[in-house]
PDB file of N, CA and C in Angstrom:
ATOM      1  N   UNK A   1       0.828  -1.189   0.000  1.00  0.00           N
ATOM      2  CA  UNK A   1       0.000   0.000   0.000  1.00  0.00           C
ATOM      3  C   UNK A   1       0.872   1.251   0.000  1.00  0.00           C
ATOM      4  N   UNK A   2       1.963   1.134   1.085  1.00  0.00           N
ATOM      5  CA  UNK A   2       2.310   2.401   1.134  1.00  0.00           C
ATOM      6  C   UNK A   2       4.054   2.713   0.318  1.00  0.00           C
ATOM      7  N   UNK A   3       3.810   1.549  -0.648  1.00  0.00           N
ATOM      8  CA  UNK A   3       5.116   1.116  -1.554  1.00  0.00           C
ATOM      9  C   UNK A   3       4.937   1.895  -2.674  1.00  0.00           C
ATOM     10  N   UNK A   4       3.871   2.215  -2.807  1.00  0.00           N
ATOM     11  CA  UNK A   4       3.570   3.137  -4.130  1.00  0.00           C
ATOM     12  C   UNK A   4       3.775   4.275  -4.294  1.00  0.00           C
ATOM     13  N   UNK A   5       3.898   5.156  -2.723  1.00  0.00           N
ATOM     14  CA  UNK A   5       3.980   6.276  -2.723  1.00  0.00           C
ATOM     15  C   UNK A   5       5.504   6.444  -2.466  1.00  0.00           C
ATOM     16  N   UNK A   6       6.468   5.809  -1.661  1.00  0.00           N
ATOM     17  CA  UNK A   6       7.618   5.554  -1.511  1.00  0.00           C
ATOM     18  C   UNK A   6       8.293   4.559  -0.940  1.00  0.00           C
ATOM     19  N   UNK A   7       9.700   4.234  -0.949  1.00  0.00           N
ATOM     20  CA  UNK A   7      10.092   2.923  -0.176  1.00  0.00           C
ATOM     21  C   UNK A   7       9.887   3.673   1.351  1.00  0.00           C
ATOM     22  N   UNK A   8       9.258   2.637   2.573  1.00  0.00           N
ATOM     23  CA  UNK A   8       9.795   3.478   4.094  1.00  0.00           C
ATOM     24  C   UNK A   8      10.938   3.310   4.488  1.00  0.00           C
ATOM     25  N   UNK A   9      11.435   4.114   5.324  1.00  0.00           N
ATOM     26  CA  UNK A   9      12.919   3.550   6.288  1.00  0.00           C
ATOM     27  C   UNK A   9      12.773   2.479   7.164  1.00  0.00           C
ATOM     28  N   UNK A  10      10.878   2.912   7.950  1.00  0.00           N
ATOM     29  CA  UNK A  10      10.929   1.934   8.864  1.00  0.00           C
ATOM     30  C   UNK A  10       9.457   2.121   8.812  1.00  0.00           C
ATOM     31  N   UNK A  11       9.161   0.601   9.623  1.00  0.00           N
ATOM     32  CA  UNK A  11       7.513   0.434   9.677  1.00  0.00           C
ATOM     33  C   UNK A  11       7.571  -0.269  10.630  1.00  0.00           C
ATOM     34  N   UNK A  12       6.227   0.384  11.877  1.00  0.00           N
ATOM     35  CA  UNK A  12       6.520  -0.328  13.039  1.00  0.00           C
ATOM     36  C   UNK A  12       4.940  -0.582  13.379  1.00  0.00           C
ATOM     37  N   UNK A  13       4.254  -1.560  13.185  1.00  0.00           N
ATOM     38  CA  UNK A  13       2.969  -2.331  13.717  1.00  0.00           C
ATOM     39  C   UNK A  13       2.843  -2.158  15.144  1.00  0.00           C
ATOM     40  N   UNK A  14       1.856  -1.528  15.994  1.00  0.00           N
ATOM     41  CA  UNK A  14       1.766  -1.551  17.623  1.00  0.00           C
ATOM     42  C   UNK A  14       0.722  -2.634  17.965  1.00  0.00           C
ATOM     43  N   UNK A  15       1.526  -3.516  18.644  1.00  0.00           N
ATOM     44  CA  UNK A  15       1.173  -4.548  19.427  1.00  0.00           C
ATOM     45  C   UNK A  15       0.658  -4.292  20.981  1.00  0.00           C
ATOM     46  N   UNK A  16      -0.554  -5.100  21.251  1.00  0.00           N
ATOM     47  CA  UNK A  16      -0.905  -4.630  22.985  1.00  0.00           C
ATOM     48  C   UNK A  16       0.095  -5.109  23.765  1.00  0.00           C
ATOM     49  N   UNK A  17       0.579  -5.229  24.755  1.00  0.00           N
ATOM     50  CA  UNK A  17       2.148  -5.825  25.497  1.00  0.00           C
ATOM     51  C   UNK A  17       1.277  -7.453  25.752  1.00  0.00           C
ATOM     52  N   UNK A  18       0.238  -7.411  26.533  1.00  0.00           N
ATOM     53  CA  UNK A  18      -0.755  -8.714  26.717  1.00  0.00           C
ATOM     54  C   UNK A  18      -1.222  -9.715  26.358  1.00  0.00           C
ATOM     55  N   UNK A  19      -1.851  -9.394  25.178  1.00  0.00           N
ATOM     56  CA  UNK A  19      -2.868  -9.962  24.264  1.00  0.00           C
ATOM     57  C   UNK A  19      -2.206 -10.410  22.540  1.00  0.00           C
ATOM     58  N   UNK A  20      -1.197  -9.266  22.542  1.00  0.00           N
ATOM     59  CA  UNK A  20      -0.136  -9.254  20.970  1.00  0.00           C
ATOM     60  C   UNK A  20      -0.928  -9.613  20.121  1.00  0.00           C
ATOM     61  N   UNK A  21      -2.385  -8.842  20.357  1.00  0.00           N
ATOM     62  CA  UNK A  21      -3.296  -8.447  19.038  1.00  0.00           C
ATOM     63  C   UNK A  21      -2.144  -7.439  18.474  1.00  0.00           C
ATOM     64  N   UNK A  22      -2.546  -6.769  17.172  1.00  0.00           N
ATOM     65  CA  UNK A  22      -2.269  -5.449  16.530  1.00  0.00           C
ATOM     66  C   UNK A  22      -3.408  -4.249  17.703  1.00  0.00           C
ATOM     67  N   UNK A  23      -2.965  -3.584  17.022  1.00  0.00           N
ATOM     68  CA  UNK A  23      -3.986  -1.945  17.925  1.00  0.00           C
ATOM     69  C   UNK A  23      -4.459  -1.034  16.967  1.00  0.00           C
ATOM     70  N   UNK A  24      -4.560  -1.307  15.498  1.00  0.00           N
ATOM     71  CA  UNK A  24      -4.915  -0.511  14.718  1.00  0.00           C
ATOM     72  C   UNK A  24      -3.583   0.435  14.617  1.00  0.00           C
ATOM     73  N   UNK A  25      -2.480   0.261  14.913  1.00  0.00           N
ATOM     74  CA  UNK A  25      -2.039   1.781  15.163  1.00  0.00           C
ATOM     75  C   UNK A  25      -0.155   1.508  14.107  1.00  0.00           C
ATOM     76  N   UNK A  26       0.114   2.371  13.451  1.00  0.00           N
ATOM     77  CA  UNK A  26       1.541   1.763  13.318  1.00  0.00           C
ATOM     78  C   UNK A  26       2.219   3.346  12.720  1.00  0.00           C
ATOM     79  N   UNK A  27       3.443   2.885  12.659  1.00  0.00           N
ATOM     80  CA  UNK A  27       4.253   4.162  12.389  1.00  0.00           C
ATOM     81  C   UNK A  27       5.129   3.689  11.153  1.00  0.00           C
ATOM     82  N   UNK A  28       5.263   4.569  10.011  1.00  0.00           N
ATOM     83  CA  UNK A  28       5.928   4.548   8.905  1.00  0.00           C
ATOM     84  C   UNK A  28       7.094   6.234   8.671  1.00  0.00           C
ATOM     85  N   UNK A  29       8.601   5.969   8.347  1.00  0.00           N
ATOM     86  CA  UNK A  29       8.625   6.973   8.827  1.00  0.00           C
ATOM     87  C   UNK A  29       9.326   6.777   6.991  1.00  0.00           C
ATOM     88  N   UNK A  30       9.646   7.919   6.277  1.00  0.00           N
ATOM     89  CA  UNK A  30       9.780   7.885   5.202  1.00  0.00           C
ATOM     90  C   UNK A  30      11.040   8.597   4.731  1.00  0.00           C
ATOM     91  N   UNK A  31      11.949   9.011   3.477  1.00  0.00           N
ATOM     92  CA  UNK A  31      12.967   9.522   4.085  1.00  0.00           C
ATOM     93  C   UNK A  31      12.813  11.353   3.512  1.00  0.00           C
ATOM     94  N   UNK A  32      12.376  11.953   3.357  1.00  0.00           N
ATOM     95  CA  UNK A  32      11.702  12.913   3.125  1.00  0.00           C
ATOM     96  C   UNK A  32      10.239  13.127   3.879  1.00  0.00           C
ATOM     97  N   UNK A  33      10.255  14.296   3.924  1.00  0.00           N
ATOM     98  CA  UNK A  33       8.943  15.478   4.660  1.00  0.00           C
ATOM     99  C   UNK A  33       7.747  14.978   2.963  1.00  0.00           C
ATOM    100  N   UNK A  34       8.284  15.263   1.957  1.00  0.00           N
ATOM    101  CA  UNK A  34       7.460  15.320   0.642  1.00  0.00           C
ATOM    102  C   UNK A  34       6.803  13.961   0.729  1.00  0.00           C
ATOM    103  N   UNK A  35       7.953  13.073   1.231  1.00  0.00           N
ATOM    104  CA  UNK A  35       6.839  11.567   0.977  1.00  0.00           C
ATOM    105  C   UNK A  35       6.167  11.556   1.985  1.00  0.00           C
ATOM    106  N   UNK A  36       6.548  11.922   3.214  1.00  0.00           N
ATOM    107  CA  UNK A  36       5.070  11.625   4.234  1.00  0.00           C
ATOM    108  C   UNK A  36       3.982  12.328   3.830  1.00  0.00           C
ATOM    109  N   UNK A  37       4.207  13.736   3.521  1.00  0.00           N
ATOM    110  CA  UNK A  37       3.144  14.653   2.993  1.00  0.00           C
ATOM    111  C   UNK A  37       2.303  13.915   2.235  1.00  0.00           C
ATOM    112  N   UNK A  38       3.100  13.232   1.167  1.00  0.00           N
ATOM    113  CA  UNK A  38       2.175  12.678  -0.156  1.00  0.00           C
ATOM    114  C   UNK A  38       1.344  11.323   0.652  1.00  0.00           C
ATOM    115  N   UNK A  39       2.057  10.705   1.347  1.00  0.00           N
ATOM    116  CA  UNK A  39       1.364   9.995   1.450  1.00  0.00           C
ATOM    117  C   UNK A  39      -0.126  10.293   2.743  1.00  0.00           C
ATOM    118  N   UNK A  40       0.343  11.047   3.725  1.00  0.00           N
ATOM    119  CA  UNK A  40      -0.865  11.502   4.315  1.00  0.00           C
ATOM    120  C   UNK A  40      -1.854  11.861   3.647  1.00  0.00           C
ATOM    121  N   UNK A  41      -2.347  12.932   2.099  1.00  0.00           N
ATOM    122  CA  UNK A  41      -2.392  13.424   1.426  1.00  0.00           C
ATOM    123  C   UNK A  41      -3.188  12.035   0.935  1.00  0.00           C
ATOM    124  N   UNK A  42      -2.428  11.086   0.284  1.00  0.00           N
ATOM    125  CA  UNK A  42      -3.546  10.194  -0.321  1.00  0.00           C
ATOM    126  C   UNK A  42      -4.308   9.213   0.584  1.00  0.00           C
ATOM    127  N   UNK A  43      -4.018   8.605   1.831  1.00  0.00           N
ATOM    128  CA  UNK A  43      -4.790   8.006   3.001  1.00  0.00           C
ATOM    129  C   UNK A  43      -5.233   8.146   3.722  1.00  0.00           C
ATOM    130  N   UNK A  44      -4.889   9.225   4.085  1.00  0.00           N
ATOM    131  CA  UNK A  44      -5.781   9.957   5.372  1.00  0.00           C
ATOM    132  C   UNK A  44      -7.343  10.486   4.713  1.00  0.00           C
ATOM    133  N   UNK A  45      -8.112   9.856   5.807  1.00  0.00           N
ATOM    134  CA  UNK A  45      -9.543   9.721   5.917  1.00  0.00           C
ATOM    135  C   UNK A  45      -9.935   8.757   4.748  1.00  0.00           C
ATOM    136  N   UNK A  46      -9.219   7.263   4.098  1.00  0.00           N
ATOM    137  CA  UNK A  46      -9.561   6.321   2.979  1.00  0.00           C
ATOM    138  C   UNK A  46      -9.946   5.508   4.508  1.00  0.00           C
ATOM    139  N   UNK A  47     -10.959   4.451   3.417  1.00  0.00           N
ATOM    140  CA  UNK A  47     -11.927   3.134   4.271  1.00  0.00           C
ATOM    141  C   UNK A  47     -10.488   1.905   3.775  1.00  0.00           C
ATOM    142  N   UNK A  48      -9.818   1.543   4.798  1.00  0.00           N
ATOM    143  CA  UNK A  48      -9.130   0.092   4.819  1.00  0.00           C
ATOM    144  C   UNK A  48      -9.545  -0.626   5.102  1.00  0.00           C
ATOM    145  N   UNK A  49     -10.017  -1.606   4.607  1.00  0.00           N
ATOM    146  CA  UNK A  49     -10.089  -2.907   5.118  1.00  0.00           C
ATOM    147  C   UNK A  49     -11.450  -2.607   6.079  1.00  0.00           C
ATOM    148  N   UNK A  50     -12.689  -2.042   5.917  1.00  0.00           N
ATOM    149  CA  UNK A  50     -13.572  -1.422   6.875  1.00  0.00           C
ATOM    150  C   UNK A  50     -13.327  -0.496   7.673  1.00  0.00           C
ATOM    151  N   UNK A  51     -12.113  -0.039   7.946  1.00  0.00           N
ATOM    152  CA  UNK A  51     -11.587   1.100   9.020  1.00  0.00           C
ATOM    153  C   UNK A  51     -11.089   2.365   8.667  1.00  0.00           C
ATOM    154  N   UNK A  52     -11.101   3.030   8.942  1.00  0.00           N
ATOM    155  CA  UNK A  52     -11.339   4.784   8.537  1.00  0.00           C
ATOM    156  C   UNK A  52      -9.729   5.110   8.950  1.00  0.00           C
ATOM    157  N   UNK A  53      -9.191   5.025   7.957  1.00  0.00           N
ATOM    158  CA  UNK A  53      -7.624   5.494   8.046  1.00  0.00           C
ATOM    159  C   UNK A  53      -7.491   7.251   8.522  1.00  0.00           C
ATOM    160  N   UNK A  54      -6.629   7.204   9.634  1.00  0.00           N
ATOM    161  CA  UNK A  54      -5.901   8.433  10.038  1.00  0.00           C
ATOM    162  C   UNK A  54      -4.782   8.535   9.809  1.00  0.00           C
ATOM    163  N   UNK A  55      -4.352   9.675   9.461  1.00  0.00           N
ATOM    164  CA  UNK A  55      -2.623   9.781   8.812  1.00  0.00           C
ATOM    165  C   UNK A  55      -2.517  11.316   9.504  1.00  0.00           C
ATOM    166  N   UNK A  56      -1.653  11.233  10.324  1.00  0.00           N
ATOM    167  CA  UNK A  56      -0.432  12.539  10.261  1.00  0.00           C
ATOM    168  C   UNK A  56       0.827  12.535  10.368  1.00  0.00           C
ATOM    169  N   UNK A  57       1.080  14.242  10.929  1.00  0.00           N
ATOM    170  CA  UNK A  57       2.761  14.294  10.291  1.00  0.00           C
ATOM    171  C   UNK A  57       3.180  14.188  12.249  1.00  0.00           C
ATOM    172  N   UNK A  58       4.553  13.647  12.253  1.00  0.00           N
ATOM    173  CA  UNK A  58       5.279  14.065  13.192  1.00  0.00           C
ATOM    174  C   UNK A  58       6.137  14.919  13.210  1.00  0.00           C
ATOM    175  N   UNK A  59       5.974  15.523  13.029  1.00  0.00           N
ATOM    176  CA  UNK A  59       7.108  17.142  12.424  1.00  0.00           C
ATOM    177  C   UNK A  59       8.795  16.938  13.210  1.00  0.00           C
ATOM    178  N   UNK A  60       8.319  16.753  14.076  1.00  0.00           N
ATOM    179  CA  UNK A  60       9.902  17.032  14.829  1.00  0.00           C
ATOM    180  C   UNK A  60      10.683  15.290  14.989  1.00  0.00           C
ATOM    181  N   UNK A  61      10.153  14.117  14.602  1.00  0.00           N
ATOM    182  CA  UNK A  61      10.278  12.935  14.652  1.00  0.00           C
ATOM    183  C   UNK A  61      10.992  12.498  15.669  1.00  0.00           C
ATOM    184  N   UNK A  62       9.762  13.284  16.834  1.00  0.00           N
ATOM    185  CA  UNK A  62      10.257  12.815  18.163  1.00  0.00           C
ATOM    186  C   UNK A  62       9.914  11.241  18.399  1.00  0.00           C
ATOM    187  N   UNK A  63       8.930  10.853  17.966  1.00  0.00           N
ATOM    188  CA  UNK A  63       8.804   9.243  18.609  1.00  0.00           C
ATOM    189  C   UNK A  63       9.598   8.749  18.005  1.00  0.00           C
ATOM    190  N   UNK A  64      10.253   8.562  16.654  1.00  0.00           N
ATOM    191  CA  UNK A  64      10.846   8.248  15.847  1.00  0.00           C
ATOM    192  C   UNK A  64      12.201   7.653  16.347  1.00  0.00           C
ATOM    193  N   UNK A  65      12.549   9.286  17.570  1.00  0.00           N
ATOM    194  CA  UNK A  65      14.169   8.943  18.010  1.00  0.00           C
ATOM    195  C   UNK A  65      13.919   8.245  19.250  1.00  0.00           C
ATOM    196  N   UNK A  66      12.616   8.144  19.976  1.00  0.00           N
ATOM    197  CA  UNK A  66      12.040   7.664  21.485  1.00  0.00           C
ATOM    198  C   UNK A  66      12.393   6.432  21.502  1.00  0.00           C
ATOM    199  N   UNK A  67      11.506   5.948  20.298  1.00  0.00           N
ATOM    200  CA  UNK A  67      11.665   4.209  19.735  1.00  0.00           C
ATOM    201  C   UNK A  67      13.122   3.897  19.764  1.00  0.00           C
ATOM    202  N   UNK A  68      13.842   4.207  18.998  1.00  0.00           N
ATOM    203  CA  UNK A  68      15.264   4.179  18.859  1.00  0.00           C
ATOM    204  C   UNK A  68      16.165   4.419  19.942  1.00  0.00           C
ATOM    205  N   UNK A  69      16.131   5.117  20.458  1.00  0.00           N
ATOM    206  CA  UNK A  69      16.753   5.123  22.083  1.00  0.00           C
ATOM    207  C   UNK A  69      16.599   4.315  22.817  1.00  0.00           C
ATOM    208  N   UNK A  70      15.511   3.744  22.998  1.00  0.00           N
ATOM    209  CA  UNK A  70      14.513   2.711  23.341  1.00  0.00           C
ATOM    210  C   UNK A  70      15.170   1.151  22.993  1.00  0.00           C
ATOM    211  N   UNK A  71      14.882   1.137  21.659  1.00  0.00           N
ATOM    212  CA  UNK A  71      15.437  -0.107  21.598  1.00  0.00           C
ATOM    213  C   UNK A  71      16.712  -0.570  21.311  1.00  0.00           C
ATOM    214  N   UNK A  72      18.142   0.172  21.685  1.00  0.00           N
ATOM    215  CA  UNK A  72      18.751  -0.021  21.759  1.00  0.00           C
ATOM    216  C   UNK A  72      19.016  -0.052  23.162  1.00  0.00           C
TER     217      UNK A  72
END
């Protein structure tokens, strides 16, 4: 899906810690501002799979470095 608009750097699926359902929720971080744009731009507010896609920007790609601190 989101191969069309660009390759990601990283894609991260959120898992419950418990249950290790999915959560609806995941992070794609891209290597340009233009490709996240574009791609917010074409998914945000589309029906997936029955579910009402939300897309925004993280401007300052603070979780980005959280995660990463994190898992190292």
């Amino acid at each position: 899906m989101f191969r069309k608009i660009a390759p990601p750097i990283d894609l991260e699926v959120f898992y419950h810690p418990t249950t290790k359902k999915h959560m609806g929720m995941a992070m794609i971080v891209f290597t340009s501002f233009a490709e996240a744009h574009k791609f917010v731009l074409e998914y945000n507010g589309k029906s997936i799979m029955g579910g009402q896609v939300i897309c925004c920007h993280d401007p300052y790609c603070e979780f980005y470095y959280i995660i990463m601190y994190y898992r190292n």
